[in-house]
Structure formats: structure tokens, C-alpha cells
Protein backbone atom coordinates (compact mmCIF):
# COMPACT_ATOMS: atom_id res chain seq x y z
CA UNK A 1 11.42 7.48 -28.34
CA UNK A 2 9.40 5.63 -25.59
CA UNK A 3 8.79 2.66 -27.99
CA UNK A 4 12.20 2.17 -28.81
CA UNK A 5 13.26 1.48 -24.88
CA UNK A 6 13.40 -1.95 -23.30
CA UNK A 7 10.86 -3.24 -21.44
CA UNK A 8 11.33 -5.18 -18.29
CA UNK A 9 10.84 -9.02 -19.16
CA UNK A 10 7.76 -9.64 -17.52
CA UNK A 11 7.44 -13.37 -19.40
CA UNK A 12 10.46 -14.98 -17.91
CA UNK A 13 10.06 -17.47 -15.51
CA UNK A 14 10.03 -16.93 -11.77
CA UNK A 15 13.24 -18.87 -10.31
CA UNK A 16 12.89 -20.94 -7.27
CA UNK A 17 13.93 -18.93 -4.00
CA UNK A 18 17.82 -19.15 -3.46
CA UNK A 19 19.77 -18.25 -0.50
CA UNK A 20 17.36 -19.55 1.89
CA UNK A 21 19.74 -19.75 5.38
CA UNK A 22 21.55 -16.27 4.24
CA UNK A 23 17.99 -14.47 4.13
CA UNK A 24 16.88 -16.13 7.27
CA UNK A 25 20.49 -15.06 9.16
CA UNK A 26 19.90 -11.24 7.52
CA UNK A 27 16.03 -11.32 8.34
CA UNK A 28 16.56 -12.31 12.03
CA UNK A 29 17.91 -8.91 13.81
CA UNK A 30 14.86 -7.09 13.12
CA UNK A 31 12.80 -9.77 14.47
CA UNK A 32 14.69 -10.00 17.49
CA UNK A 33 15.18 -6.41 17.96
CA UNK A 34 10.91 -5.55 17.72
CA UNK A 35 10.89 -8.91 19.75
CA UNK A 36 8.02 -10.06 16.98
CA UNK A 37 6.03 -13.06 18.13
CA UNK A 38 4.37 -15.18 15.66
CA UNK A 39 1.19 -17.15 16.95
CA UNK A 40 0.15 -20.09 14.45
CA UNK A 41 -3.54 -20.69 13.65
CA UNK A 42 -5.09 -24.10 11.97
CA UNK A 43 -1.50 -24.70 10.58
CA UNK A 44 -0.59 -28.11 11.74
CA UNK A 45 0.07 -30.52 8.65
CA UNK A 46 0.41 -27.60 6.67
CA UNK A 47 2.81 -28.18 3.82
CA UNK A 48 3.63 -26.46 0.06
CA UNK A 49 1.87 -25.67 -2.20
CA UNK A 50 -0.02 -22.86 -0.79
CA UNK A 51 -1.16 -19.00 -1.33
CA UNK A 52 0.03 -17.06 1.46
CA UNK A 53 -1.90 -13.34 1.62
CA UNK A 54 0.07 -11.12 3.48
CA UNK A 55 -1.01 -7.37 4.82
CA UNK A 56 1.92 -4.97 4.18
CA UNK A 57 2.44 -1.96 6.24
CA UNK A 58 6.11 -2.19 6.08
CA UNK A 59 9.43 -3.69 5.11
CA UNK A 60 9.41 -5.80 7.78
CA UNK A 61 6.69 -7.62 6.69
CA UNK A 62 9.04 -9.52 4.31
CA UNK A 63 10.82 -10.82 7.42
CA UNK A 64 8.14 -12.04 8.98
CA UNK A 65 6.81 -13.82 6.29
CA UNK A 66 10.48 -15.36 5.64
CA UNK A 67 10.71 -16.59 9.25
CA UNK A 68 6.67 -17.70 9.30
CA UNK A 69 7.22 -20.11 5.86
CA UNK A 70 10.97 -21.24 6.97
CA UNK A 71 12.39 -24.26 6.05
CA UNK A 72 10.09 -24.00 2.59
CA UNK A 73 10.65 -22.35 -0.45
CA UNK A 74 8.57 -18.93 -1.20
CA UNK A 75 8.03 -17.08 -4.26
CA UNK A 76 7.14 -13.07 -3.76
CA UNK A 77 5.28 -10.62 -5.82
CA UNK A 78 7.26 -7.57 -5.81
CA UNK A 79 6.39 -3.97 -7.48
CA UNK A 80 9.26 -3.33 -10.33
CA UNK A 81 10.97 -0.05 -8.33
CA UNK A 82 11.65 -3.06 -5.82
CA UNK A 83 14.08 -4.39 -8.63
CA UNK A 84 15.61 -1.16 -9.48
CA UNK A 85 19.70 -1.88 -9.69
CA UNK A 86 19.47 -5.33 -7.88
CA UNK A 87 17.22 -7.04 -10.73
CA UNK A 88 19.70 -10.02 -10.91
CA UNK A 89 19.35 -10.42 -7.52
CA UNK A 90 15.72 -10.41 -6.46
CA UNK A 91 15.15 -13.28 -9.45
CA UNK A 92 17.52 -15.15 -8.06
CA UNK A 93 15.96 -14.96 -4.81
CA UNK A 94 12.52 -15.47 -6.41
CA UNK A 95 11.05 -12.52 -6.80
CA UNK A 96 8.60 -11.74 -9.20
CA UNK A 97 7.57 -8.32 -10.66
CA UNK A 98 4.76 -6.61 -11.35
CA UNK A 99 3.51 -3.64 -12.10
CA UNK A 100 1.04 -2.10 -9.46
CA UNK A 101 -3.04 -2.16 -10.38
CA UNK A 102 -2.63 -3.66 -13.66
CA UNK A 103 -4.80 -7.19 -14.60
CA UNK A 104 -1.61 -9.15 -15.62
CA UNK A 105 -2.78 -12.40 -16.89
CA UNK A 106 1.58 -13.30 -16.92
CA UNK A 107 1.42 -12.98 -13.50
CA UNK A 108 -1.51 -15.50 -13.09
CA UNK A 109 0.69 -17.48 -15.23
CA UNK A 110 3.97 -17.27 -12.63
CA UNK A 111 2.06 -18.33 -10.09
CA UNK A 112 0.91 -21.37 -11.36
CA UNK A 113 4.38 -22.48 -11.72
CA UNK A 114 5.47 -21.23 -8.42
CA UNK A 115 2.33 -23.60 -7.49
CA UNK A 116 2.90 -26.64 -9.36
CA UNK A 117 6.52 -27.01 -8.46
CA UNK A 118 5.44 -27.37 -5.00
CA UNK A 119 6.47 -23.68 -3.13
CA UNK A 120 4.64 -21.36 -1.31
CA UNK A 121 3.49 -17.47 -3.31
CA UNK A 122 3.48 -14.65 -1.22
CA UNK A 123 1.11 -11.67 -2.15
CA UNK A 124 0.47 -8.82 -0.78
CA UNK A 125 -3.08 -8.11 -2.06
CA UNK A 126 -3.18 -4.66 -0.58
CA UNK A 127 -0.73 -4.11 -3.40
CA UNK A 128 0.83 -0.52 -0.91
CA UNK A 129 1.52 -0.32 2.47
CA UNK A 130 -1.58 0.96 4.24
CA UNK A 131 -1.75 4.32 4.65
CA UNK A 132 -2.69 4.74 8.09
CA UNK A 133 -2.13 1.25 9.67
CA UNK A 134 -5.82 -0.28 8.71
CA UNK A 135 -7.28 -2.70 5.74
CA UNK A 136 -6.56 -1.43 2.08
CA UNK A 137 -8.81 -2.08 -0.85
CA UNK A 138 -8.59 -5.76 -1.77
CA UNK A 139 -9.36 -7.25 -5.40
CA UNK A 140 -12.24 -9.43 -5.86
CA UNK A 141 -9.97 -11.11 -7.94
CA UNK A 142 -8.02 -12.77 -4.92
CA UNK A 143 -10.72 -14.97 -4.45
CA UNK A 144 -11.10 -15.84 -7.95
CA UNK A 145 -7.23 -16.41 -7.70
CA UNK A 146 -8.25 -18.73 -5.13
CA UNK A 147 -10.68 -20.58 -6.33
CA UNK A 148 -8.78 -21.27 -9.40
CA UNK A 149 -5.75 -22.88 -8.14
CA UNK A 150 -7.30 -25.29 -5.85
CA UNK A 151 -4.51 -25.35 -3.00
CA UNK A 152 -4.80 -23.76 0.63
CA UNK A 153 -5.19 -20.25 1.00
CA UNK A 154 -2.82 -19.10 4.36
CA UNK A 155 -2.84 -15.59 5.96
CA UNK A 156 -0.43 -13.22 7.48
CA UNK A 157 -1.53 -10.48 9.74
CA UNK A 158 1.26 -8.82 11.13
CA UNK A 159 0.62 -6.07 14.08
CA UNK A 160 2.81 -3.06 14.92
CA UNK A 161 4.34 -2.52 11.60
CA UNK A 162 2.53 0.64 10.90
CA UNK A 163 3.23 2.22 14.05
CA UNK A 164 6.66 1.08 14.19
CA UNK A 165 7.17 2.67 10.76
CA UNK A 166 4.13 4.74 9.55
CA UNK A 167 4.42 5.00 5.41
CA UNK A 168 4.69 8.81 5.91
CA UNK A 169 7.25 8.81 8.87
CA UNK A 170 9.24 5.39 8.40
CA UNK A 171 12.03 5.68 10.42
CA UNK A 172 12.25 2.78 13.10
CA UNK A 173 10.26 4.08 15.91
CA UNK A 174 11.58 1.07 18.23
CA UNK A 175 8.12 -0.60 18.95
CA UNK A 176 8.66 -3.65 21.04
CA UNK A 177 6.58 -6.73 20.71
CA UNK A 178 5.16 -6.88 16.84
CA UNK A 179 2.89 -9.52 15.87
CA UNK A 180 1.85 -11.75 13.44
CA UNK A 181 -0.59 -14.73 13.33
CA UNK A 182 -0.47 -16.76 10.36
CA UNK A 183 -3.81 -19.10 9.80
CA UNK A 184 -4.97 -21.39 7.38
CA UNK A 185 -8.07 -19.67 6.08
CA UNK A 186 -8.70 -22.37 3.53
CA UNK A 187 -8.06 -25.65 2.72
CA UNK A 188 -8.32 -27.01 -0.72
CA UNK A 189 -11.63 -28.78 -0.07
CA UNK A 190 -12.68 -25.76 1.75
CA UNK A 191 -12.16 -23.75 -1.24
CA UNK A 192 -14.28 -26.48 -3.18
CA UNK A 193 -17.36 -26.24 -1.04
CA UNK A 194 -17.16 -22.00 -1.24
CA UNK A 195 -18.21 -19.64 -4.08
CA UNK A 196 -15.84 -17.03 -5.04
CA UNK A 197 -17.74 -14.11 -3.50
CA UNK A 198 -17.63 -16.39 -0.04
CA UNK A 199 -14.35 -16.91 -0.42
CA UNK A 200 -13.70 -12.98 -0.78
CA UNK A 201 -16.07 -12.37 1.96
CA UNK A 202 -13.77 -14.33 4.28
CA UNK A 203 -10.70 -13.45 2.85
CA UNK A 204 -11.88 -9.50 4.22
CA UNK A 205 -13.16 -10.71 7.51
CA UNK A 206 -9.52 -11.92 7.78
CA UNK A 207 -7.99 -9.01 6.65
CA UNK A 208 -9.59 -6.53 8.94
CA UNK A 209 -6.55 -5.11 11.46
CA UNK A 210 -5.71 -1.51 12.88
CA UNK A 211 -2.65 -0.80 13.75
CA UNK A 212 -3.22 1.97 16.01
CA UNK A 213 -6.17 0.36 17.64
CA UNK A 214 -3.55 -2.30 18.22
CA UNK A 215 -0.94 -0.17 20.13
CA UNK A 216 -3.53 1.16 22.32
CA UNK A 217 -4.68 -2.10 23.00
CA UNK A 218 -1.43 -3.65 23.99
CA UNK A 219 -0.70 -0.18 25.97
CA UNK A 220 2.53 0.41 24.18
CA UNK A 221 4.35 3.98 23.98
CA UNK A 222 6.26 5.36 21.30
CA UNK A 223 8.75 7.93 22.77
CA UNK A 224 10.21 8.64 18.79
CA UNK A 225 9.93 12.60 19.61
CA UNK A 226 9.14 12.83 15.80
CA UNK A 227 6.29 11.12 15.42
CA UNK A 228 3.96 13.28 14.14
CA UNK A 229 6.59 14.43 11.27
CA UNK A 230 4.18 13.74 7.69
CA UNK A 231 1.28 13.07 9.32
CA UNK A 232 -0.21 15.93 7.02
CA UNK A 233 0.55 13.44 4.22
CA UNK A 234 -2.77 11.02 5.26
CA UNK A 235 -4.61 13.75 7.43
CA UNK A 236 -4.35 16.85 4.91
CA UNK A 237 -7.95 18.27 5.63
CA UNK A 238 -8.46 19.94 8.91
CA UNK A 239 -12.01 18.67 11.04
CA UNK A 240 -12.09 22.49 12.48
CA UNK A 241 -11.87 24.71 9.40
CA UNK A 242 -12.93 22.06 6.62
CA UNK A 243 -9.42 23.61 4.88
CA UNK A 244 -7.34 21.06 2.64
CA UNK A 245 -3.83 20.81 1.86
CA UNK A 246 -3.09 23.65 5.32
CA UNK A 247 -2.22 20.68 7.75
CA UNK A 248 1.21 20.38 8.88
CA UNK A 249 2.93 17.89 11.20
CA UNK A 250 6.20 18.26 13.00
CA UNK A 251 7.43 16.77 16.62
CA UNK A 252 4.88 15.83 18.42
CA UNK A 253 2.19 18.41 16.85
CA UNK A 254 -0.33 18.63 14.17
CA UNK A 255 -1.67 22.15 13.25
CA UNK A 256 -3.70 23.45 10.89
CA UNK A 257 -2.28 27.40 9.03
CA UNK A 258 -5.60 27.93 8.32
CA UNK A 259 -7.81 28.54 11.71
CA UNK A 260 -4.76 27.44 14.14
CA UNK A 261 -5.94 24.72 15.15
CA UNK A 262 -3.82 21.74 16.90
CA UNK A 263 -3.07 18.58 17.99
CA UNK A 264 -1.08 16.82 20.69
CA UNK A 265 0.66 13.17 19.21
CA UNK A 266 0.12 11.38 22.26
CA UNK A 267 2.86 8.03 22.72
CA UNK A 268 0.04 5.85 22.52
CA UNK A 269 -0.77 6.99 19.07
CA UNK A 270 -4.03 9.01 20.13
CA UNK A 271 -4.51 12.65 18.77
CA UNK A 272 -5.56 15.07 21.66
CA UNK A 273 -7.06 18.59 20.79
CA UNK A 274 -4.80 21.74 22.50
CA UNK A 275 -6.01 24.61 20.90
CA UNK A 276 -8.54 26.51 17.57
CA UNK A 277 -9.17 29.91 16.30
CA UNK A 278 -11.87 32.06 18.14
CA UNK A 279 -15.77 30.71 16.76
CA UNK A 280 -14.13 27.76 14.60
CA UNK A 281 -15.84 25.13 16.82
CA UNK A 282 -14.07 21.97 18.29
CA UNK A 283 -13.75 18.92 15.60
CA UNK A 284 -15.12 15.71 16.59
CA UNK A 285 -13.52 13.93 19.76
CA UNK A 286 -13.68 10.88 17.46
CA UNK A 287 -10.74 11.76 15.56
CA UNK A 288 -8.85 11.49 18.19
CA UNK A 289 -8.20 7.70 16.87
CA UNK A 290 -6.34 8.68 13.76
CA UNK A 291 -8.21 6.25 11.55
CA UNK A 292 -11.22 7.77 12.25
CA UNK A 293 -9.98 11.15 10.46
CA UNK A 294 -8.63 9.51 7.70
CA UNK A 295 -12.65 8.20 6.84
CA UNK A 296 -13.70 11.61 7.59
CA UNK A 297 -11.75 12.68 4.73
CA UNK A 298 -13.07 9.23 2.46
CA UNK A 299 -16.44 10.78 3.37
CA UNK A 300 -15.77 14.41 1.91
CA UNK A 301 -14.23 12.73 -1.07
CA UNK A 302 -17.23 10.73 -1.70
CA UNK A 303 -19.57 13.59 -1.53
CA UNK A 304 -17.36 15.49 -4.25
CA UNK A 305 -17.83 12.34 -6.39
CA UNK A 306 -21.38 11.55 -5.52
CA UNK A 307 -22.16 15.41 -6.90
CA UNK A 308 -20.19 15.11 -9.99
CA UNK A 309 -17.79 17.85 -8.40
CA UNK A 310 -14.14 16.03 -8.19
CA UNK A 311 -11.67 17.48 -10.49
CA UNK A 312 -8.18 17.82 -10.00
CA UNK A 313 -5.36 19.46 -12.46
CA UNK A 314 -1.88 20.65 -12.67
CA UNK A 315 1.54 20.74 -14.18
CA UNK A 316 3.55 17.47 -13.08
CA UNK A 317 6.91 16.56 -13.50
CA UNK A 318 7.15 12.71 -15.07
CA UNK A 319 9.50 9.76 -14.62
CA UNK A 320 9.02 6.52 -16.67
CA UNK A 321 10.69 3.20 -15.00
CA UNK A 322 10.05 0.88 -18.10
CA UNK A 323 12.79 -1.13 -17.17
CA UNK A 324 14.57 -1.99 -13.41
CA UNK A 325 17.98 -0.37 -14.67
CA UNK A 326 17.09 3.64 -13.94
CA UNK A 327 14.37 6.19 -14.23
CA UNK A 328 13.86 7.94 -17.31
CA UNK A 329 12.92 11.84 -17.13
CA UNK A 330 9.67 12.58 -18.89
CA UNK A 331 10.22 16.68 -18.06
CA UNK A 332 6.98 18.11 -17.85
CA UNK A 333 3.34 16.85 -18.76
CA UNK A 334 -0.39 18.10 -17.81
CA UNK A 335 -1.78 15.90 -15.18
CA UNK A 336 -5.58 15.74 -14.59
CA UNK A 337 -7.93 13.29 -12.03
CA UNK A 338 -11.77 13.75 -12.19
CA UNK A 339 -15.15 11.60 -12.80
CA UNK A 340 -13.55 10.02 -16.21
CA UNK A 341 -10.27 8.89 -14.63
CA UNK A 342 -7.09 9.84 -14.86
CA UNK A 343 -5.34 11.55 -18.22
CA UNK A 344 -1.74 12.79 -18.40
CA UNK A 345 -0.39 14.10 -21.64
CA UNK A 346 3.16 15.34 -22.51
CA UNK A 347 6.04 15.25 -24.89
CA UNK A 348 9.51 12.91 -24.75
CA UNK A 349 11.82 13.76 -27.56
CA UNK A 350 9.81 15.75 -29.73
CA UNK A 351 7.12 12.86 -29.85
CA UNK A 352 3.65 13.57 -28.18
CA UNK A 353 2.53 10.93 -25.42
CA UNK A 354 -0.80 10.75 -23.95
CA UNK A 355 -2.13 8.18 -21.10
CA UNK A 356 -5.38 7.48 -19.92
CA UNK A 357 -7.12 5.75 -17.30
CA UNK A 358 -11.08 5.03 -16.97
CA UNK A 359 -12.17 5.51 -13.05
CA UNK A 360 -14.41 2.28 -13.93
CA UNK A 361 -11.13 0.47 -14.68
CA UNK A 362 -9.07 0.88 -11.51
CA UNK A 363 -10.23 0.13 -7.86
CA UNK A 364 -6.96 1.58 -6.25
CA UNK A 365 -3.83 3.66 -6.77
CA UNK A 366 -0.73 3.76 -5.72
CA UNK A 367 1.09 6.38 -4.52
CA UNK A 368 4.34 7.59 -2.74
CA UNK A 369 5.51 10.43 -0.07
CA UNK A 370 8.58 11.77 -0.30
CA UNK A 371 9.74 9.11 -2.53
CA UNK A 372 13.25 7.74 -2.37
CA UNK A 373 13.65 10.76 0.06
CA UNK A 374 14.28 12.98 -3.02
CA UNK A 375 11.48 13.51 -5.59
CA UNK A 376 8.74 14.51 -3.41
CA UNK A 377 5.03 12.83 -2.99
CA UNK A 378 3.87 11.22 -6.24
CA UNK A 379 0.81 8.84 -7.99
CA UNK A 380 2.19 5.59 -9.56
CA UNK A 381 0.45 5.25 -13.13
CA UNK A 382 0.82 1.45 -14.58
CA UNK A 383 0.09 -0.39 -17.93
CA UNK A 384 1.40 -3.87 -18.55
CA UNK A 385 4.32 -2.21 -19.91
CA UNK A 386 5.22 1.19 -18.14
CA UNK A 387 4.88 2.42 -14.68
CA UNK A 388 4.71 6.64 -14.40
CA UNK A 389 5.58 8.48 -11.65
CA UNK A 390 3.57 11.73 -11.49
CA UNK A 391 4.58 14.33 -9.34
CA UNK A 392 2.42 17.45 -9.08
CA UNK A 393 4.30 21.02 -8.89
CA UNK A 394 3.16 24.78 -8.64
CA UNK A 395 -0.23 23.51 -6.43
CA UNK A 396 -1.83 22.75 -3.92
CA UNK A 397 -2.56 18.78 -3.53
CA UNK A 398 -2.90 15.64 -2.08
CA UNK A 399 -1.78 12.41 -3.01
CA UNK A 400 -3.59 10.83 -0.20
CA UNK A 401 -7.22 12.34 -1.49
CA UNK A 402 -6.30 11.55 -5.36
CA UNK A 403 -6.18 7.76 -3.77
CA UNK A 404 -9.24 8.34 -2.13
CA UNK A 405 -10.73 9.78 -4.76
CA UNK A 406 -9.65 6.99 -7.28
CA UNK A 407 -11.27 4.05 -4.87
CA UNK A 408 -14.55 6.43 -4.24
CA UNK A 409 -14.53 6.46 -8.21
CA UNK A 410 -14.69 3.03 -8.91
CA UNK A 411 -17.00 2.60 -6.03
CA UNK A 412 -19.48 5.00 -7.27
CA UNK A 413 -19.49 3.45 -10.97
CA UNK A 414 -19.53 -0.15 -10.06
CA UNK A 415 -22.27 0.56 -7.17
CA UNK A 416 -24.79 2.39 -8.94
């Protein structure tokens, strides 16, 4: 029975970070190799404690922020499927879990000892890597985090990470010259002198970055003949047709099945229009700038929720990670997303099991393509003490739009 299964100790304390000069020597090669150059903003006489917000587009992100905090001692927040099978050794580097879009008052806790001890915590308040290489939802509880421990607040905005490795295509597409530029946003008596919604206001401004916006910027080509393999996964509604879930990206192409319509990957990460059905129309030349489709389809999502009209429901397939030793198999469940929120109900072992989720109570999902390479796109589902992998089957979906759909939700219910 679910009950009866161990629970990952989220109470024990964080462990000061270990192995310092081994995780520097095994973080270095991928610095060198995308020839990342770190530019250092308001930082002199900078010292421990401090809160270092980090963007997260990628793995490599952890490297950076390893080199950028070196010789000092840092502390980072790390989802539990991070742990999975290497749980003894992420603690003793200094890791500390938690479980994605959950209040966790523990983890408040943790950090204050990370704090007091004198190190450095390293959050990624994005809590996912972005989607499509710009800003993610952020908490207004990071600046209430902020406010309440009193020490500087330091950010790392790293640039190239996306494009390098896009979340739906992450193999290393060899982009040369990443970025990062770490600044003090805050110092303590700065904090003092702000009000938590400044503070958040700032935090944003500071957090505002777009990856491809970037590469096109910097004029740098990606020659990964690949590249537009998954891009279907963030852009699944075509701008011709108005048809969901048809898109479909392979080589350098994006088409749509439904009206024909495609789209040319350019190496400087621009989408160029080649070709529609007969009387469809041509989309916007806007969307060339992939972004730019990816709020076209926030837009439609909105509208659905606006009008009441949002539903989603199917048969899923669920997997439970309670612990970091393995998954455990659910089997099947009924998985539904609409105006309430989220509800999944199944059986484990002849026991019923029901979960649900208030759209007023969550501001984000999480979510994962093709995840671990094997089990297919999924929505992460947390409570303080499990973490559910949904995967729809037999359908036609989106994880991309149910994450839309859950941030439009919470918008719409906490705007009106």
C-alpha cells in the first residue's frame, strides 16, 4: 500500500558541500569546451552568506554556478529524480531535495542553516528549465524568501544554454561562447530599505533573458542538422490552420499534417515560412522568433480559460517516486486538467487512490519530454510527500499547453 512505503527524508539536515576541487576539475571541460565567459557585476567584497538565484535552462547551469561561487562553499536545491540512485552522493555534496511546486516550510528551514553557517544557497526559482529559452514563472515567495533572511541576494543569468541544449532537443549542439553575468542585486541593507513586492519587482527585471534573442544577437550559427527534432513539443499548435497536437519537427523542418504547412530552422535559430495548403493564409511573420509562437499559444490558452472552456481528460499511465531508490508503477489511473485543477484517481494494490490539485493553489507545473529517453512526455504532480509522474496514452495532448494552461489558471483566479 502507498502508506506503507518510505518516504524520502526531507527533515535531515543539508550537509556542507564536499568535494569542492574534484567538482571544480569535473565542471571545467564543459566550460572550456562552450568557451563560457562569466562577466561579474557589483560583486567586489562579496563574501558568504548569500542567496544566489540562478535561471536554469540546462545542466550546465550547475557548472557555471560552481565555477562563478569557487573557492566558497554552496548548498543546491535539487528536484528528488535528481537523487534517484546517487542519494548518498548528492548529500554529501550538499544537495538538498525538494519536491517541485510544493510550499515546503522544511525547505525554508534548510536554508537557514545553509545561511547561518556562513555558505552560499543556490536556487533555481524557475523551479524547470525554460521551455523555450525565455523567463519562467517566478514565486512571489522569492522575495519574501528574501526579505526574511536578511543577507545579499546574488544573480546568475547564464546565456546560450537553451540553444546549446533546448529542453526538447538536448543533445550538445556545440554553441561557442555561453554567458553568464553574476550581480549583486541586493545587499542586506538594500533588502532593508525595499518592500517585498519591490524586491520581487526587481528580482523579475533581473530575470528577464531570451535565449534565442541572444544567439541572434551575438550572430552565432548552430550547424546541429537536427535542430528542429521536438520542437513540436513547445510549438504544438500550428499559426496557419489553428490545429493542435498536428505539428511535427524533424531535421531542419517544422510542418504541420494538418494544412501542410512548414518551416525552415534557420542556424541562427529563426523560423522561416517555405510552404501552406491552398486558401490557409500565411501565419504571422512574427513567429518567426520562436518565442513569439510559444505566447501565441499562452494567448489561445488563456482565451479557453477566460471562457470557462479548458478541459482536458484521458487514461494515463502513473509512476510514484516517493523515495530516491526507484520508481514505483502505479498502472493505470484517469487523469483530468480543467477550471478546478488537476484530479487523478486510480488503484495500487487493490486500494483506491485519488489526488487533487486546486488551479488557485499552484502557479506552475512541471513537466517532462521524453523523459529519461524512455517513458515518453509527462506532468510532474507533487505533495510534500509524493511526486507523480503522469503520462497521458490513447490521445491527443500536450504537455506544453497543460503547463500553460495551469499558469493561465492561477492567473485568472488570483487576477480577477
Amino acid at each position: 500500500m502507498l502508506e506503507s512505503i518510505p518516504r524520502f527524508d526531507m527533515k535531515r539536515a543539508p550537509m556542507r558541500m564536499h568535494l569542492r576541487p574534484i567538482l571544480w576539475i569535473a565542471t571545467k571541460p564543459s566550460l572550456l569546451l562552450h568557451r563560457n565567459r562569466l562577466t561579474r557585476v557589483r560583486t567586489e567584497g562579496l563574501k558568504p552568506p548569500y542567496i544566489l538565484l540562478c535561471n536554469h535552462n540546462a545542466f550546465m547551469d550547475m557548472s557555471v554556478a560552481i565555477r562563478a561561487t569557487s573557492p566558497h562553499r554552496v548548498n543546491f536545491i535539487v528536484a528528488i529524480d535528481g537523487f534517484i540512485g546517487r542519494e548518498w552522493l548528492l548529500r554529501f555534496i550538499g544537495c538538498i531535495c525538494k519536491r517541485k511546486f510544493t510550499n515546503d516550510l522544511q525547505l525554508v528551514r534548510h536554508i537557514k542553516t545553509v545561511l547561518s553557517r556562513g555558505d552560499i544557497i543556490a536556487i533555481y526559482p524557475e523551479a524547470r528549465y525554460s521551455l523555450c529559452g525565455t523567463t519562467a514563472v517566478l514565486p512571489d515567495s522569492v522575495g519574501k524568501m528574501a526579505k526574511l533572511f536578511k543577507v545579499p541576494v546574488v544573480t546568475l543569468i547564464t546565456h546560450g544554454h537553451h540553444v546549446n541544449s533546448p529542453f526538447f532537443n538536448l543533445p550538445d549542439h556545440k554553441v561557442r561562447g555561453t554567458e553568464a553575468v553574476m550581480t549583486q542585486l541586493f545587499t542586506r541593507e538594500e533588502l532593508e530599505a525595499l518592500s517585498v513586492p519591490e524586491i520581487n519587482e526587481k528580482i523579475r527585471e533581473a530575470f528577464v533573458y531570451d535565449d534565442y534573442a541572444w544567439q541572434k544577437e551575438k550572430g552565432i550559427r548552430i550547424t546541429y542538422k537536427n535542430r528542429a527534432k521536438g520542437l513540436e513539443k513547445i510549438l504544438y499548435q500550428c499559426p496557419v490552420c489553428k490545429t493542435e497536437y498536428q505539428m511535427h519537427g524533424e531535421g531542419t523542418a517544422l510542418k504541420c499534417a494538418s494544412c501542410g504547412a512548414e518551416w525552415f530552422m534557420t542556424e541562427l535559430g529563426e523560423l522561416e515560412y517555405r510552404k501552406g495548403s491552398s486558401g490557409s493564409g500565411l501565419p504571422n511573420p512574427d513567429f518567426s522568433h520562436i518565442p513569439d509562437w510559444y505566447e501565441w499559444e499562452r494567448l489561445n490558452v488563456r482565451r479557453e480559460v477566460e471562457s470557462g472552456k479548458y478541459a482536458f481528460s484521458c487514461d494515463a499511465v502513473v509512476r510514484a517516486l516517493p523515495n530516491a531508490k526507484r520508481f514505483l508503477e502505479l498502472g493505470k489511473a484517469r487523469f483530468s486538467h480543467d477550471v478546478r485543477g488537476f484530479h487523478l484517481s486510480g488503484s495500487y494494490e487493490g486500494e483506491d487512490y485519488s489526488l487533487e490539485i486546486p488551479a488557485q493553489d499552484l502557479y506552475s507545473v512541471h513537466i517532462e519530454y521524453e523523459y529519461l529517453g524512455k517513458f515518453g512526455d509527462c506532468v510532474d504532480l507533487n505533495t510534500l510527500t509524493d511526486t507523480l509522474y503522469v503520462y497521458p496514452e490513447d490521445c491527443l495532448f500536450s504537455v506544453t499547453k497543460i503547463a500553460l494552461a495551469t499558469e493561465e489558471l492561477y492567473r485568472y483566479y488570483h487576477e480577477a
